[in-house]
C-alpha atoms as a PDB file:
ATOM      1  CA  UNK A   1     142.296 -80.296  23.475  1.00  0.00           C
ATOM      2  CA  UNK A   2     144.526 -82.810  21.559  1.00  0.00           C
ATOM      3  CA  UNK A   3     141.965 -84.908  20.616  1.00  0.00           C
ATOM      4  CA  UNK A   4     139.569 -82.134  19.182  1.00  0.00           C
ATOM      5  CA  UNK A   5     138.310 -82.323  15.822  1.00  0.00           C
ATOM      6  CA  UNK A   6     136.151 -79.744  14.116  1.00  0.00           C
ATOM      7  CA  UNK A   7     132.675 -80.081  12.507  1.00  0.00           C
ATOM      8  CA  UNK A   8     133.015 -78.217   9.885  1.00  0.00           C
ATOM      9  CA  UNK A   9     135.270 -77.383   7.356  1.00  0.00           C
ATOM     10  CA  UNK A  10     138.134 -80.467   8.344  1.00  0.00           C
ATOM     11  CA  UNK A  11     140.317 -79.663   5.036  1.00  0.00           C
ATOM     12  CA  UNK A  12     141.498 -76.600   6.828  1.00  0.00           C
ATOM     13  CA  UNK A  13     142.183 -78.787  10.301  1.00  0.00           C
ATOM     14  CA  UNK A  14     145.093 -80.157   9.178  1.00  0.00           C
ATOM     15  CA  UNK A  15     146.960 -76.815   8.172  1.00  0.00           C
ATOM     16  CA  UNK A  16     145.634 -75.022  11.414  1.00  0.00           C
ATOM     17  CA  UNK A  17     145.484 -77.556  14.010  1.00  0.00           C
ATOM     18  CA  UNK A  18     148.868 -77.046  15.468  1.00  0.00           C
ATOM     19  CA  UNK A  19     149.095 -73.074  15.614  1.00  0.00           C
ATOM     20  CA  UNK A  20     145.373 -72.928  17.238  1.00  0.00           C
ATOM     21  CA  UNK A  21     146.330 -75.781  20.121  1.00  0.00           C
ATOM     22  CA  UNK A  22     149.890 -74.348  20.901  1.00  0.00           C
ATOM     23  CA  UNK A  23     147.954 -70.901  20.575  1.00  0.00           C
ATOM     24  CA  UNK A  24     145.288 -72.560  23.086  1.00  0.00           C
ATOM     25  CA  UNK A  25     147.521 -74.324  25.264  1.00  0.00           C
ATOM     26  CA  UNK A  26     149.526 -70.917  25.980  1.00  0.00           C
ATOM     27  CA  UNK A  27     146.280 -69.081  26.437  1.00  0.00           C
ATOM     28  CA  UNK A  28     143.719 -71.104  28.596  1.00  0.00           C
ATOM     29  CA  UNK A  29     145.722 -71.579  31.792  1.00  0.00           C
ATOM     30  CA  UNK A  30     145.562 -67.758  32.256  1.00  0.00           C
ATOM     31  CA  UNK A  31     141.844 -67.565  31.463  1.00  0.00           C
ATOM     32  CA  UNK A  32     138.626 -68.327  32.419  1.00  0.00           C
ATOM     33  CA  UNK A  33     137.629 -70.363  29.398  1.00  0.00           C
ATOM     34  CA  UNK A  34     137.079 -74.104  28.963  1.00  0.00           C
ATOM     35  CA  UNK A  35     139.625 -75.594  27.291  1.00  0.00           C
ATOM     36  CA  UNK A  36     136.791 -76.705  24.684  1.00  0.00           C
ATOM     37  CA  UNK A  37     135.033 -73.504  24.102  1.00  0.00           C
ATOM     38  CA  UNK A  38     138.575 -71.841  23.996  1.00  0.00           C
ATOM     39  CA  UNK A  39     139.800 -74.069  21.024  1.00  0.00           C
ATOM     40  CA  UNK A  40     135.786 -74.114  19.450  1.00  0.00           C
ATOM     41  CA  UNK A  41     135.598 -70.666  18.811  1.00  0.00           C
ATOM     42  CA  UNK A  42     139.727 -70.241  18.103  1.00  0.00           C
ATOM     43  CA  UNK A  43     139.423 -72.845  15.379  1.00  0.00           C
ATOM     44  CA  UNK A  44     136.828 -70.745  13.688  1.00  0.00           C
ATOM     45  CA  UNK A  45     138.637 -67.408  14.120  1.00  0.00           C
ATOM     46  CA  UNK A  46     141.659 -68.917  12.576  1.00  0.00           C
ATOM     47  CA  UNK A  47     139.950 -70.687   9.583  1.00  0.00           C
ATOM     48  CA  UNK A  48     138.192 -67.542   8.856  1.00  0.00           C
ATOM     49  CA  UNK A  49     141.613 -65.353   8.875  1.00  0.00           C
ATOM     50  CA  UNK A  50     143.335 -68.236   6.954  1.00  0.00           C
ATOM     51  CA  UNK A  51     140.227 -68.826   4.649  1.00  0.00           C
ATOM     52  CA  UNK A  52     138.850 -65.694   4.024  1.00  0.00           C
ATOM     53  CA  UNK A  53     141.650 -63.294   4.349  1.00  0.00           C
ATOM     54  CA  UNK A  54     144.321 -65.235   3.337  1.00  0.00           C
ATOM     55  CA  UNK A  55     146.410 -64.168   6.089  1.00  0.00           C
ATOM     56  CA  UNK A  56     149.352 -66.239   7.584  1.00  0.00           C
ATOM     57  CA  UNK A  57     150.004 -68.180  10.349  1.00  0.00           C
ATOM     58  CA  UNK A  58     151.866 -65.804  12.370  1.00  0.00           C
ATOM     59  CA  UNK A  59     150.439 -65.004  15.835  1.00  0.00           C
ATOM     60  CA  UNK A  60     151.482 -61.441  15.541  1.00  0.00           C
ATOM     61  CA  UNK A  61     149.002 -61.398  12.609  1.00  0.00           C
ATOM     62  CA  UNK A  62     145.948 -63.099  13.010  1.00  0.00           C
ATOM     63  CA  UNK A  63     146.092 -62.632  17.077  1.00  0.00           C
ATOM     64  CA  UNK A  64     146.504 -58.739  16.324  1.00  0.00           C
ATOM     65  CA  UNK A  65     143.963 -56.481  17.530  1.00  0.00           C
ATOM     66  CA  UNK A  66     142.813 -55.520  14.211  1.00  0.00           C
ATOM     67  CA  UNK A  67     141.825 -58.479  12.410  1.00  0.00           C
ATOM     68  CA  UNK A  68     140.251 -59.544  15.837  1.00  0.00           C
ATOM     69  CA  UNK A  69     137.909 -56.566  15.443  1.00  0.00           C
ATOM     70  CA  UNK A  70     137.030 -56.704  11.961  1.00  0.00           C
ATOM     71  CA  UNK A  71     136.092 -60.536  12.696  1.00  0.00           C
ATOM     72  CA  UNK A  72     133.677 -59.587  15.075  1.00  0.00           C
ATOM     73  CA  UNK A  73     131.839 -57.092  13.591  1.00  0.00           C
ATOM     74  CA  UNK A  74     132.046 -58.079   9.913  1.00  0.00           C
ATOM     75  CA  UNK A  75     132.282 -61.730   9.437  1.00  0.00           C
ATOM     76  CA  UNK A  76     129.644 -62.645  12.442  1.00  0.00           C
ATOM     77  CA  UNK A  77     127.165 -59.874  11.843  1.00  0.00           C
ATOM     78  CA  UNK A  78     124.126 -62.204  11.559  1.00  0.00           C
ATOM     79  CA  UNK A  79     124.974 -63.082  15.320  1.00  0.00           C
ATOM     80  CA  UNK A  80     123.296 -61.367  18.132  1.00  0.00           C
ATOM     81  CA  UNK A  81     125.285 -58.741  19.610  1.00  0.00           C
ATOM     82  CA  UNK A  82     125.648 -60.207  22.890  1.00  0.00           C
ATOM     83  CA  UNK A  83     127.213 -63.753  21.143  1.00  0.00           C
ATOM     84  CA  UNK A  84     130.053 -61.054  19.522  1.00  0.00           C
ATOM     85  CA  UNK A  85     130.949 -59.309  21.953  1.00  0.00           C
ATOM     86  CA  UNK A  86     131.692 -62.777  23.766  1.00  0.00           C
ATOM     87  CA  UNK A  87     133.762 -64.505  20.757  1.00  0.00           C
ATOM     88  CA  UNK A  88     135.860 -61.023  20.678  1.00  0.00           C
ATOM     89  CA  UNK A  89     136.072 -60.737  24.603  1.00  0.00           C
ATOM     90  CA  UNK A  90     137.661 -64.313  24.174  1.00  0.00           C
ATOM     91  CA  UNK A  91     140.070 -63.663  21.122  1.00  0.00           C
ATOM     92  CA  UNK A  92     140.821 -60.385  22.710  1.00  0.00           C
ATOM     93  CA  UNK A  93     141.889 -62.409  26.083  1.00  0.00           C
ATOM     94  CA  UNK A  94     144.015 -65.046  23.552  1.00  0.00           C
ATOM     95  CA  UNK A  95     145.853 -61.920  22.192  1.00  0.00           C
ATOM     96  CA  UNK A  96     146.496 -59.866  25.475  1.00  0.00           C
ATOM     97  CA  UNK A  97     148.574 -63.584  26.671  1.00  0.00           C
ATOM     98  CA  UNK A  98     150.087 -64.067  23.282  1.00  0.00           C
ATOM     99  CA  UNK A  99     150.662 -60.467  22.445  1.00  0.00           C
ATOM    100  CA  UNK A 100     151.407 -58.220  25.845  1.00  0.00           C
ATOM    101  CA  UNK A 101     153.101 -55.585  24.291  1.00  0.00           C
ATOM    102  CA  UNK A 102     150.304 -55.103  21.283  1.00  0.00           C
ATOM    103  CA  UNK A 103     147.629 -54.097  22.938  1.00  0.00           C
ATOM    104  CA  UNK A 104     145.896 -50.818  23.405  1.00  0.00           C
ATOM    105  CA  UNK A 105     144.079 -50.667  19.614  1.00  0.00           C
ATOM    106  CA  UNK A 106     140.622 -48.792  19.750  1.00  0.00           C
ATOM    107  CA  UNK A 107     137.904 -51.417  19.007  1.00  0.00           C
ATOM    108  CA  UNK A 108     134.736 -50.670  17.122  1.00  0.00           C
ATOM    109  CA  UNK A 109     131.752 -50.479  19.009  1.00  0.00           C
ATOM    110  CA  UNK A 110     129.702 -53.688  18.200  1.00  0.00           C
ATOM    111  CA  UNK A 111     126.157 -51.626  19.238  1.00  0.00           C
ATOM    112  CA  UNK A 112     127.185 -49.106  16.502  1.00  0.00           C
ATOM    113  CA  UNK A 113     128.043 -51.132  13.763  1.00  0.00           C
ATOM    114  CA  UNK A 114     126.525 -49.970  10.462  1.00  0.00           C
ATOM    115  CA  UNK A 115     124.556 -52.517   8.266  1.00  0.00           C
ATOM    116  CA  UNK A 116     126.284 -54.369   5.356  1.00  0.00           C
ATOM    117  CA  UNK A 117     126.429 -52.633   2.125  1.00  0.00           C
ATOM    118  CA  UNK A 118     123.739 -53.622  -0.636  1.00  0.00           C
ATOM    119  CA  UNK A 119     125.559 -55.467  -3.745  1.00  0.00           C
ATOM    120  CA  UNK A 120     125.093 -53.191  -7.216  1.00  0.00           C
ATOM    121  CA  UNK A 121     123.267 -54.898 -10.151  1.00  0.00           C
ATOM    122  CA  UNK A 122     126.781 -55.807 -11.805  1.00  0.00           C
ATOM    123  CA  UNK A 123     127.743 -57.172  -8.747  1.00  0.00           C
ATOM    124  CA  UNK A 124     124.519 -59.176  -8.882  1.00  0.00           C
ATOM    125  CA  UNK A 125     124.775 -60.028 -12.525  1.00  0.00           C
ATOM    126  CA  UNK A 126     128.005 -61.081 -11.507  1.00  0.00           C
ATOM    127  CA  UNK A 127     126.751 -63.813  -9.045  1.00  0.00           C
ATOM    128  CA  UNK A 128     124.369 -64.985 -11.391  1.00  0.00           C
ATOM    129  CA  UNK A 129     127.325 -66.459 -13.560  1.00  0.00           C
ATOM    130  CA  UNK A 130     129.263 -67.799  -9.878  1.00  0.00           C
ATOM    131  CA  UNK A 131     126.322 -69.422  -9.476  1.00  0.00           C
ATOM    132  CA  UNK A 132     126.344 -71.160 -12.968  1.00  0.00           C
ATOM    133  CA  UNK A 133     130.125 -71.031 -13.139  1.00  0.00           C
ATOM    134  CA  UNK A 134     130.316 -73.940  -9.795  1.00  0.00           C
ATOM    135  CA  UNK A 135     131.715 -77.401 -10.838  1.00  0.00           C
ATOM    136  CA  UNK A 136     129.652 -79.701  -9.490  1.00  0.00           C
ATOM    137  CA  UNK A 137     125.527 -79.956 -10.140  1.00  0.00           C
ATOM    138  CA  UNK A 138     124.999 -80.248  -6.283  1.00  0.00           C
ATOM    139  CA  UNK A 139     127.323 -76.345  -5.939  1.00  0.00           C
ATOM    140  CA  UNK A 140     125.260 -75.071  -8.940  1.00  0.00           C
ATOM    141  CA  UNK A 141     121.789 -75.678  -6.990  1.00  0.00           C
ATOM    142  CA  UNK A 142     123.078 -74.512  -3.753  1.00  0.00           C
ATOM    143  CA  UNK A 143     124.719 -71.447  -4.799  1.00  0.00           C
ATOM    144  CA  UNK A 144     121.588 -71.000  -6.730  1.00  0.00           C
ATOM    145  CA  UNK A 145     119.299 -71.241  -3.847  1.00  0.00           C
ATOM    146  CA  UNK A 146     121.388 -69.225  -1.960  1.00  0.00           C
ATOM    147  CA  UNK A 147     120.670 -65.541  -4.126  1.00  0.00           C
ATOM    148  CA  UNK A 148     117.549 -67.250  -4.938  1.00  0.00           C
ATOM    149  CA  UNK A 149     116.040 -67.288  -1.079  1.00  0.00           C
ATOM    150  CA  UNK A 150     119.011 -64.155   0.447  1.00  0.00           C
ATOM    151  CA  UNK A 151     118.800 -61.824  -2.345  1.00  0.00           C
ATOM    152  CA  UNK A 152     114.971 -62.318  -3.807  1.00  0.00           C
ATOM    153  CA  UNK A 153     112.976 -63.375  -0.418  1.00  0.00           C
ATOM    154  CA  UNK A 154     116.099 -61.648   2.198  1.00  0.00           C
ATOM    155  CA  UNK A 155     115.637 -65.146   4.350  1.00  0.00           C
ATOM    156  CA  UNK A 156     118.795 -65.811   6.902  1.00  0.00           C
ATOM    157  CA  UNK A 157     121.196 -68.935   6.835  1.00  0.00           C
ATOM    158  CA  UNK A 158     119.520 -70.511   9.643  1.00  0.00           C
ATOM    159  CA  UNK A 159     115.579 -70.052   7.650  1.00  0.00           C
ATOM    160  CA  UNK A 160     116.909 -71.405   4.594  1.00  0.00           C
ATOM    161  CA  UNK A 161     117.659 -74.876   6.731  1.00  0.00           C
ATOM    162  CA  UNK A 162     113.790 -75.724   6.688  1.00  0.00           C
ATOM    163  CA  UNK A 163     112.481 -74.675   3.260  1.00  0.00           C
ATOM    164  CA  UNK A 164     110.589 -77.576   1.469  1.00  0.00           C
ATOM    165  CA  UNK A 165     108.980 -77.623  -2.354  1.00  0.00           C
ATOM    166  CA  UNK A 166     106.044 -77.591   0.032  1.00  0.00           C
ATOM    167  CA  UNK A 167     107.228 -74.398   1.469  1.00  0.00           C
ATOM    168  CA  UNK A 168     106.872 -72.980  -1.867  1.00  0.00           C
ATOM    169  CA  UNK A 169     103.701 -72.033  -3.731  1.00  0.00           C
ATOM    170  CA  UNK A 170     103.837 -71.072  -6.946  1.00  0.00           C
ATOM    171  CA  UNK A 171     100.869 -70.175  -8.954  1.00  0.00           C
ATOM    172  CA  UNK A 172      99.400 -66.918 -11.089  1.00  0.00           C
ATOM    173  CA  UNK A 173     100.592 -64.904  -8.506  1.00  0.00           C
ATOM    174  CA  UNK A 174     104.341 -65.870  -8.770  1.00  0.00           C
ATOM    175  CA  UNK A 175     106.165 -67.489  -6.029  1.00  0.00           C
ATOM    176  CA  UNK A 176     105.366 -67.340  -2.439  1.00  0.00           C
ATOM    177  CA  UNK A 177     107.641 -68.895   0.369  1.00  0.00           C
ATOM    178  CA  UNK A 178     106.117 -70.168   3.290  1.00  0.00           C
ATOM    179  CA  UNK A 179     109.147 -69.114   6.073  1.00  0.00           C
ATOM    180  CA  UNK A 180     109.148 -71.750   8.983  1.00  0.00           C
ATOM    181  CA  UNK A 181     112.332 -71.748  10.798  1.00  0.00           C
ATOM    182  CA  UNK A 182     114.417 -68.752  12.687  1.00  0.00           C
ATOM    183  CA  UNK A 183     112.243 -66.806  14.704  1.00  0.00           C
ATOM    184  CA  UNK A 184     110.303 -64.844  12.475  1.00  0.00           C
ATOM    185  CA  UNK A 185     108.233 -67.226  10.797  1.00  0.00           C
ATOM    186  CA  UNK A 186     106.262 -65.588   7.955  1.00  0.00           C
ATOM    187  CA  UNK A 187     105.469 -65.818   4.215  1.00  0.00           C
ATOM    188  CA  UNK A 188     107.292 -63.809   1.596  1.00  0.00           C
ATOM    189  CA  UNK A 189     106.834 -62.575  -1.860  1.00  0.00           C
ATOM    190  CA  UNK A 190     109.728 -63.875  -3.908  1.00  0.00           C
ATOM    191  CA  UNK A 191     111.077 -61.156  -6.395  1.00  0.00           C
ATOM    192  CA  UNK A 192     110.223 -62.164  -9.930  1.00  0.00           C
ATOM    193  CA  UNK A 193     113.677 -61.737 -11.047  1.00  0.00           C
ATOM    194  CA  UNK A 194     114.506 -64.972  -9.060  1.00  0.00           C
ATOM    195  CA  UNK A 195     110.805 -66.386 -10.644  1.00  0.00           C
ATOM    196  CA  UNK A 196     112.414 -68.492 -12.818  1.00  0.00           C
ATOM    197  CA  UNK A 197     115.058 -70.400 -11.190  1.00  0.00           C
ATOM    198  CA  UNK A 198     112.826 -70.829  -8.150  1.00  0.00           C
ATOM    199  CA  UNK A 199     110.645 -73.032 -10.545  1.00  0.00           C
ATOM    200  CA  UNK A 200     113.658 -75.066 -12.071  1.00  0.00           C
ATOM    201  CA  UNK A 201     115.371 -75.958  -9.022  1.00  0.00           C
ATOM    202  CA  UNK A 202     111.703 -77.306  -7.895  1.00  0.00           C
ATOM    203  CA  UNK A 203     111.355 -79.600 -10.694  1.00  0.00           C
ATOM    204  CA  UNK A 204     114.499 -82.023  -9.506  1.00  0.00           C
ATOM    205  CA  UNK A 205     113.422 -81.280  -5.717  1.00  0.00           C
ATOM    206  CA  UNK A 206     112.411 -84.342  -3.275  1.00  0.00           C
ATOM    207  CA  UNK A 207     109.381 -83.872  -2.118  1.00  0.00           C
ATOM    208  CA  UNK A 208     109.449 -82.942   1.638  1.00  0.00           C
ATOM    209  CA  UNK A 209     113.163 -83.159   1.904  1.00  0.00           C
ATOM    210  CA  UNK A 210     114.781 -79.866   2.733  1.00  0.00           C
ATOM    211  CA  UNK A 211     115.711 -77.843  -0.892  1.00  0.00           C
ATOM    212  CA  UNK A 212     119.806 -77.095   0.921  1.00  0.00           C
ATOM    213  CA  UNK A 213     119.551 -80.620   1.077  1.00  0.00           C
ATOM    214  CA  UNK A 214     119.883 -82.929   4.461  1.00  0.00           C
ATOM    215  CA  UNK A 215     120.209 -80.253   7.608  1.00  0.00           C
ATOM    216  CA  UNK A 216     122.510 -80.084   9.964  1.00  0.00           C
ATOM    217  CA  UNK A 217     121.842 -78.094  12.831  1.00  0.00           C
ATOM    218  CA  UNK A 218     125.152 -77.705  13.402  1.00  0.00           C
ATOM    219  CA  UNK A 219     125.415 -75.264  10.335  1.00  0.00           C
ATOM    220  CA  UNK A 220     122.977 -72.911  11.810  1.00  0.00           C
ATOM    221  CA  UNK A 221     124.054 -69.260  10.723  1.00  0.00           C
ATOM    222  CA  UNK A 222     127.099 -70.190   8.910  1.00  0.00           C
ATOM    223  CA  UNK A 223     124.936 -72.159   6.196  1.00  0.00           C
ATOM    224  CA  UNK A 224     126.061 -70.154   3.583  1.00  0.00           C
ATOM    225  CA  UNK A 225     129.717 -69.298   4.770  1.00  0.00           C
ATOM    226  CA  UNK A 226     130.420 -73.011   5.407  1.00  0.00           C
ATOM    227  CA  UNK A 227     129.136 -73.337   1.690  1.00  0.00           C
ATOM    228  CA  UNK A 228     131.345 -70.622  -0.175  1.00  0.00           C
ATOM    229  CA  UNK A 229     134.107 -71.504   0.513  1.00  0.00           C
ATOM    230  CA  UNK A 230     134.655 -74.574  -0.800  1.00  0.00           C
ATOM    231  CA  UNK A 231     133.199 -72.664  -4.034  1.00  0.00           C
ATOM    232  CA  UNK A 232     135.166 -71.216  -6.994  1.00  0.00           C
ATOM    233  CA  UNK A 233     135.205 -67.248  -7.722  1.00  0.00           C
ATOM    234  CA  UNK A 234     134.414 -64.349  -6.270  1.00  0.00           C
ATOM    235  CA  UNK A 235     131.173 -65.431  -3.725  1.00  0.00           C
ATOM    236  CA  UNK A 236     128.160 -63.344  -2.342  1.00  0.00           C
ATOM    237  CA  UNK A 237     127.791 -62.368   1.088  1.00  0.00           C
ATOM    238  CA  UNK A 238     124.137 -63.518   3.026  1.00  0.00           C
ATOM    239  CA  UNK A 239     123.908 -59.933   4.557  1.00  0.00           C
ATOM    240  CA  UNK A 240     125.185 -58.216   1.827  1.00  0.00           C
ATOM    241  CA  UNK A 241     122.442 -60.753  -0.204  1.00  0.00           C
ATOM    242  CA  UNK A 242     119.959 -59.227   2.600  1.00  0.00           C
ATOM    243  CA  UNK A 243     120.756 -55.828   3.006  1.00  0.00           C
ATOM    244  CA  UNK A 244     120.269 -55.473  -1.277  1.00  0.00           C
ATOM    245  CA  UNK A 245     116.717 -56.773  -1.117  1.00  0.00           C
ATOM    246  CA  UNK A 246     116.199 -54.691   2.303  1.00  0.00           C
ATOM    247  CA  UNK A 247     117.390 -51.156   0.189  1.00  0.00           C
ATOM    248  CA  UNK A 248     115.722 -52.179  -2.986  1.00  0.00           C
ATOM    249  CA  UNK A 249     112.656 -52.759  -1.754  1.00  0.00           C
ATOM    250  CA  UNK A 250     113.130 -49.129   0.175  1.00  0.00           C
ATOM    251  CA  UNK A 251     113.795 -47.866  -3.285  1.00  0.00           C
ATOM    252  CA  UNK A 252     111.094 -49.462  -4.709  1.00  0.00           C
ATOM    253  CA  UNK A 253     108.643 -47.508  -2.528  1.00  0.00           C
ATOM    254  CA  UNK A 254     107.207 -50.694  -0.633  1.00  0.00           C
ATOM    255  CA  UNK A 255     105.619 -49.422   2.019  1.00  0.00           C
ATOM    256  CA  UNK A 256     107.227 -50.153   5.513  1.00  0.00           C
ATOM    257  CA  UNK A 257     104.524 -52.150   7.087  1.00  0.00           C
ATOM    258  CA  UNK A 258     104.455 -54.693   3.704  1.00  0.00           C
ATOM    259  CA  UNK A 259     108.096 -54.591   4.016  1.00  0.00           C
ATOM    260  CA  UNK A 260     107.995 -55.201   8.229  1.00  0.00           C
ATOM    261  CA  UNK A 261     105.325 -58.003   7.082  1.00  0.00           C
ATOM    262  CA  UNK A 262     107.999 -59.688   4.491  1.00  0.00           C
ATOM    263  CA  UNK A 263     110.754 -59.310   7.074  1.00  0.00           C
ATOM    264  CA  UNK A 264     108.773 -60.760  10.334  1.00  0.00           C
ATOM    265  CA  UNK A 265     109.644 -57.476  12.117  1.00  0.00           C
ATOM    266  CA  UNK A 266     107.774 -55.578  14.756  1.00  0.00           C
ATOM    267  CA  UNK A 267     110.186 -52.865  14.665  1.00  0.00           C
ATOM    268  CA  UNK A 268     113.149 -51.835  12.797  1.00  0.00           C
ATOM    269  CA  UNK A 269     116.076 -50.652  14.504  1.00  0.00           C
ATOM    270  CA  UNK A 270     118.003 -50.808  11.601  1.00  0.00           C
ATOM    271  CA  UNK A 271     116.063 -48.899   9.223  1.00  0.00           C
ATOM    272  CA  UNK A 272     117.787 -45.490   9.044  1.00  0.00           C
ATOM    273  CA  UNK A 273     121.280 -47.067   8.156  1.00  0.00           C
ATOM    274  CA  UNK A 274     119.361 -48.721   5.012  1.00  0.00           C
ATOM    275  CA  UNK A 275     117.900 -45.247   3.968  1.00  0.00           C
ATOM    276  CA  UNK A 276     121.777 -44.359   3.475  1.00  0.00           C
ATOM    277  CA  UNK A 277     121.737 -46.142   0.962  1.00  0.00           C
ATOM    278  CA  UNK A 278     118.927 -45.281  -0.908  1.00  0.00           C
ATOM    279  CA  UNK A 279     118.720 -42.889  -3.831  1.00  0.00           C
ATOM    280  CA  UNK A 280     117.023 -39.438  -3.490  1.00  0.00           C
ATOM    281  CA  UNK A 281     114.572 -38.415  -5.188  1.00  0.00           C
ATOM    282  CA  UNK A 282     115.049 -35.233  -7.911  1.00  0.00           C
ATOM    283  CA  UNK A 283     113.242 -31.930  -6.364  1.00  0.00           C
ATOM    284  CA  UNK A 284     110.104 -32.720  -8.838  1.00  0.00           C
ATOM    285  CA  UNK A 285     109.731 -36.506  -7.909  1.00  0.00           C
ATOM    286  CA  UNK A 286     109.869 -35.694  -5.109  1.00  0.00           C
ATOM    287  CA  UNK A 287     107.444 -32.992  -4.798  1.00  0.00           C
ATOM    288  CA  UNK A 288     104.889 -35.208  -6.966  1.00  0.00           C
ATOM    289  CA  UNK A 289     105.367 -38.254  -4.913  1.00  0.00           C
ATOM    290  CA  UNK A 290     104.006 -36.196  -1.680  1.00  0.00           C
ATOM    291  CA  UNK A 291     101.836 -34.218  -3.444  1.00  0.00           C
ATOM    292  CA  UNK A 292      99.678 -37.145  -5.303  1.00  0.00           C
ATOM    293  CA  UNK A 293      99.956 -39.298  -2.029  1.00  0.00           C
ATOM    294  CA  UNK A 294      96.361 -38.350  -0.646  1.00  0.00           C
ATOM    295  CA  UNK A 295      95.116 -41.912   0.500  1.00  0.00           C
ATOM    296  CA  UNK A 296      91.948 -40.276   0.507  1.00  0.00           C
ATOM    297  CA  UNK A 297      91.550 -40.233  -3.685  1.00  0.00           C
END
């Protein structure tokens, strides 16, 4: 535990490293966690709350129940549900040592979490100029790619890892992405609002080198998150980036199987919590759209 380092994000370290190994060193002799997956997955908790939230480094605070809960179903909800309920079953066992006399606070049911809310256009429009708005030529291409591939093709952190120019066809058509990594491999439409930029950022790209740029596994579904923030303004979301394409393309009428086809899904457990968010129809749409539906015409 002393001599632990983290992968990622080691500008933070230095500010956190002695609250999360005197938080650690409290915590592990009355658990049943390795002293290294203990201070792993506390290190992350922390950077997020410190990061992210902005909150300080009071145990009272970022060990409460709360900001536990909202960590595990908010910030890691393009983890399987399994993985969360472990990383809050191990914060939760940090805070009942640290915090006795705290506990008791109703957590929310990680098997009923609702999906992440789509961004609005400003929102988008808004992104569009973060993107442009980063400092460096290196931020401006990744923050870029990242609405380009989330919010016009809906591809996860981890998918983005593998995409090549040769991943990427782009003819009269428009652009087609050729999805090899995560476990949905597939090829996607991209939306022709991202047409465009798709093409520019392919014009500087090394040929089969990955677009993100060098991987590194260790990144996996944090890709994005371990990107923003080190960026300036207001930054996107990946499953807000999703859910947007996911409802838009509901609103757009795609049919489910094309959209289960883009997606890589046999089924679609989700899809009724998307439909929240998507507009009805006025009484005379709507009675045209079923009424001039016969497939048989």
């Amino acid at each position: 535990m002393t001599s632990y380092k983290p992968r990622r994000d080691t500008e933070t370290w230095p500010k956190i490293a002695e609250f999360v190994k005197d938080a650690c060193s409290i915590a592990a002799p009355q658990t049943a966690y390795s002293a290294k997956l203990l201070i792993t997955i506390t290190t992350a908790f922390v950077t997020w709350a410190v990061v992210e939230r902005g909150l300080p480094l009071q145990t009272d605070v970022i060990f409460s129940r709360q900001v536990i809960d909202v960590y595990a179903t908010e910030e890691n909800s393009g983890r399987s549900e399994g993985t969360r309920r472990n990383y809050r079953s191990m914060l939760l066992r940090i805070s009942e040592v640290l915090l006795p006399t705290e506990q008791g606070a109703t957590m929310t049911p990680l098997s009923r979490k609702g999906v992440a809310h789509p961004y609005s256009p400003n929102e988008m429009a808004n992104f569009r100029f973060w993107a442009l708005g980063q400092k460096t030529e290196a931020k401006r291409r990744r923050a870029m790619l990242m609405l380009i591939l989330a919010a016009g093709a809906a591809l996860r952190p981890v998918e983005v890892i593998d995409v090549t120019p040769e991943d990427v066809l782009v003819d009269e058509n428009g652009v087609f992405i050729n999805v090899r990594g995560g476990t949905h491999p597939r090829f996607v439409p991209l939306l022709a609002e991202w047409e465009d930029w798709c093409v520019a950022l392919l014009e500087d790209a090394e040929p089969e080198m990955p677009l993100w740029g060098p991987p590194n596994r260790s990144d996996g579904g944090n890709l994005f998150s371990s990107f923003t923030q080190y960026t300036i303004g207001e930054h996107p979301r990946s499953e807000r980036l999703r859910s947007t394409w996911i409802v838009g393309r509901l609103q757009a009428g795609v049919s489910i199987k094309e959209l289960f086809r883009a997606l890589g899904f046999e089924k679609f457990e989700n899809l009724p919590r998307y439909l929240a968010f998507v507009q009805e129809m006025d009484v005379a749409s709507y009675r045209a759209a079923i009424r001039d539906s016969d497939g048989a015409k």
